[in-house]
Protein backbone atom coordinates (compact mmCIF):
# COMPACT_ATOMS: atom_id res chain seq x y z
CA UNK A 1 -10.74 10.31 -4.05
CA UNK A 2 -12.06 8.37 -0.83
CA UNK A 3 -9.73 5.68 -2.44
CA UNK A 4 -6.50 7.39 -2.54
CA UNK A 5 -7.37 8.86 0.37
CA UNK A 6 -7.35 5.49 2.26
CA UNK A 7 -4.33 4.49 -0.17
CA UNK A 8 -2.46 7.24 0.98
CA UNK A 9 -3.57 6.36 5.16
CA UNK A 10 -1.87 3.09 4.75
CA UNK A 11 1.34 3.93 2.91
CA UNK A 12 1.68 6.03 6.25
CA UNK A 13 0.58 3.35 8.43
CA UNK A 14 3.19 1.12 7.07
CA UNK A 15 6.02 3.70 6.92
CA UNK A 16 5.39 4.18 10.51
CA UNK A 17 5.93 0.38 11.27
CA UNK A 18 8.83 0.28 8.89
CA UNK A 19 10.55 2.66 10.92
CA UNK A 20 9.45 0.75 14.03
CA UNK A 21 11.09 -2.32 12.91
CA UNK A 22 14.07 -0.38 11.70
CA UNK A 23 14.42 1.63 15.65
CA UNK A 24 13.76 -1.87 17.13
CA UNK A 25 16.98 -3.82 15.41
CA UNK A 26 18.39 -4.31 18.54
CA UNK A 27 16.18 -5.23 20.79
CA UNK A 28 16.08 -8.94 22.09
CA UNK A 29 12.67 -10.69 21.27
CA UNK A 30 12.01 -8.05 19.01
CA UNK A 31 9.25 -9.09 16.40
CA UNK A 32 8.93 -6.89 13.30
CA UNK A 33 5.22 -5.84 12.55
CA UNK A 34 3.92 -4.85 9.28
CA UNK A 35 0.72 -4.35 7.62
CA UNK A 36 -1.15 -5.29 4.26
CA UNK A 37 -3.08 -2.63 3.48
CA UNK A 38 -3.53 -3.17 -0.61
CA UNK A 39 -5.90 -5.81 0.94
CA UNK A 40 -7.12 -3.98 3.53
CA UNK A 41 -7.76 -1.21 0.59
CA UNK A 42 -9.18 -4.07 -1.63
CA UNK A 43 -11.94 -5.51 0.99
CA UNK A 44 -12.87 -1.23 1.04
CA UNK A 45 -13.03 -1.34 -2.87
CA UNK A 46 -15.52 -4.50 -2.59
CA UNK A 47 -17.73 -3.26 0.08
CA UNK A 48 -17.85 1.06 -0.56
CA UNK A 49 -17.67 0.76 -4.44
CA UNK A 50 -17.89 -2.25 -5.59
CA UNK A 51 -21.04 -1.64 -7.94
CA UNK A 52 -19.35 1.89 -9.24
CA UNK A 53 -15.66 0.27 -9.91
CA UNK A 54 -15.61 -1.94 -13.13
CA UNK A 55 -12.16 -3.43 -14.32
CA UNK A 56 -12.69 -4.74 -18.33
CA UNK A 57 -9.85 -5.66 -21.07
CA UNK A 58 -9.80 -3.86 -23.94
CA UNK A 59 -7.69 -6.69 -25.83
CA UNK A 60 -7.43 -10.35 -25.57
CA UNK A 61 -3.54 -10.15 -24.27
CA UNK A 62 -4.94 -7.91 -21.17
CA UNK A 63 -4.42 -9.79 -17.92
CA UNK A 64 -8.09 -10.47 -16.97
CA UNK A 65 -8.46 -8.76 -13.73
CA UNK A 66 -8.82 -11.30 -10.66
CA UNK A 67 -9.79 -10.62 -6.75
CA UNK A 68 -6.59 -12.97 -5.78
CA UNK A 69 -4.05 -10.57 -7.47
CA UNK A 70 -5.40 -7.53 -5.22
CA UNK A 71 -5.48 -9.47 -1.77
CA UNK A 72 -2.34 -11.21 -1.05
CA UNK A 73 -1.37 -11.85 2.66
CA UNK A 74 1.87 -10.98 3.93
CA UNK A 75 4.81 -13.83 4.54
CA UNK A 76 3.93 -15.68 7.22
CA UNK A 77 7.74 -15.38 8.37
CA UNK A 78 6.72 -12.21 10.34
CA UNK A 79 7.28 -14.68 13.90
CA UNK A 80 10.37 -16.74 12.73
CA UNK A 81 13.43 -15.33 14.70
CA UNK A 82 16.81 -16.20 12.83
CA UNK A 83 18.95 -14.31 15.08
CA UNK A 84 20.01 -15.80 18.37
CA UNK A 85 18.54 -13.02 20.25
CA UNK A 86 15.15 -13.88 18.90
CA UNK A 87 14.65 -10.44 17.08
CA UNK A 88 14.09 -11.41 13.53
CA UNK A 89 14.58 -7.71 11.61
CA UNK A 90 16.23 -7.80 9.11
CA UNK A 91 17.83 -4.41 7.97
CA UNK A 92 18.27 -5.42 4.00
CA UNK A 93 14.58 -6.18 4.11
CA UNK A 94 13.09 -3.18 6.00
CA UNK A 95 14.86 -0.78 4.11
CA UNK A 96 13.50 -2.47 0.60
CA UNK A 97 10.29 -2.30 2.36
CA UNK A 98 10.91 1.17 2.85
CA UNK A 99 11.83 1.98 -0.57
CA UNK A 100 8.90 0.35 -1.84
CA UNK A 101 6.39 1.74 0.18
CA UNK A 102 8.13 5.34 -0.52
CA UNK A 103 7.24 4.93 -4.25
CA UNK A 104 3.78 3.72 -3.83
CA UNK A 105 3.05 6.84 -1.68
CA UNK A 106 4.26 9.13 -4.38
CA UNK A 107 2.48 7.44 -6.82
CA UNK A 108 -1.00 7.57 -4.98
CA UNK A 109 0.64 11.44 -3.73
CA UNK A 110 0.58 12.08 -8.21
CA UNK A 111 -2.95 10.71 -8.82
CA UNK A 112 -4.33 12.78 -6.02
CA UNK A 113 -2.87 16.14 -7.55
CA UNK A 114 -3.88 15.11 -10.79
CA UNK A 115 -7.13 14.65 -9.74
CA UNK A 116 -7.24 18.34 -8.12
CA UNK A 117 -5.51 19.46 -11.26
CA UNK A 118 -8.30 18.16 -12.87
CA UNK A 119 -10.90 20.06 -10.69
CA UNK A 120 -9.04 22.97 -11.32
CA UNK A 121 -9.29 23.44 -14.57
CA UNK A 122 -12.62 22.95 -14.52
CA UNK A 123 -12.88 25.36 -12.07
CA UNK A 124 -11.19 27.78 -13.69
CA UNK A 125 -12.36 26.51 -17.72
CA UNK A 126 -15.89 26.73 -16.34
CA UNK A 127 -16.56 23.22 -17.78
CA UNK A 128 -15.69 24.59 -21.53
């Protein structure tokens, strides 16, 4: 849970810049910020839980599961400005940004009640 939890921190976090880049459009200079927290969530995975998280295939056409695929770094075009007021948002991107980020954070929003679901019917099952 600690790990949707944290999931669920940075979908915020980034929602909140989102909408910072999206409020700043206009503003001269203006560079748009953004954060990459499915690695920031990965290095937590590898140093909190690394010995209780195992990731096996079940089938030889599985894609093996590699530490590169979790940590990518964000596009290092974050301080290009292609605007000649030097602001470089653009509002096609942000808002796909946006959309993207919105379905992550219902998906980690769907595990976490599934997981409370789960709790709950144990509760109330008393473990039958």
């Amino acid at each position: 849970m600690s790990i949707i939890k944290s999931a669920l921190d940075g979908s915020v976090k980034r929602s909140e810049l989102i909408s910072n880049n999206i409020a700043n459009i206009g503003t001269p200079n203006y560079k748009r910020q953004d954060i990459d927290f499915k690695s920031i969530l990965s290095k937590k995975i590898d140093s909190e839980n690394s010995k209780s998280i195992s990731i096996k295939t079940t089938n030889e056409k599985h894609i093996p599961f590699r530490k590169e695929y979790t940590s990518q770094t964000l596009n290092s075009k974050n301080n290009l400005s292609f605007r000649n007021d030097q602001n470089n948002v653009d509002i096609d991107h942000e808002m796909a940004e946006m959309a993207k980020n919105s379905i992550y954070y219902n998906v980690m929003t769907r595990r976490a009640a599934g997981h409370f679901s789960n709790l709950n019917q144990v509760i109330n099952q008393g473990g039958k």
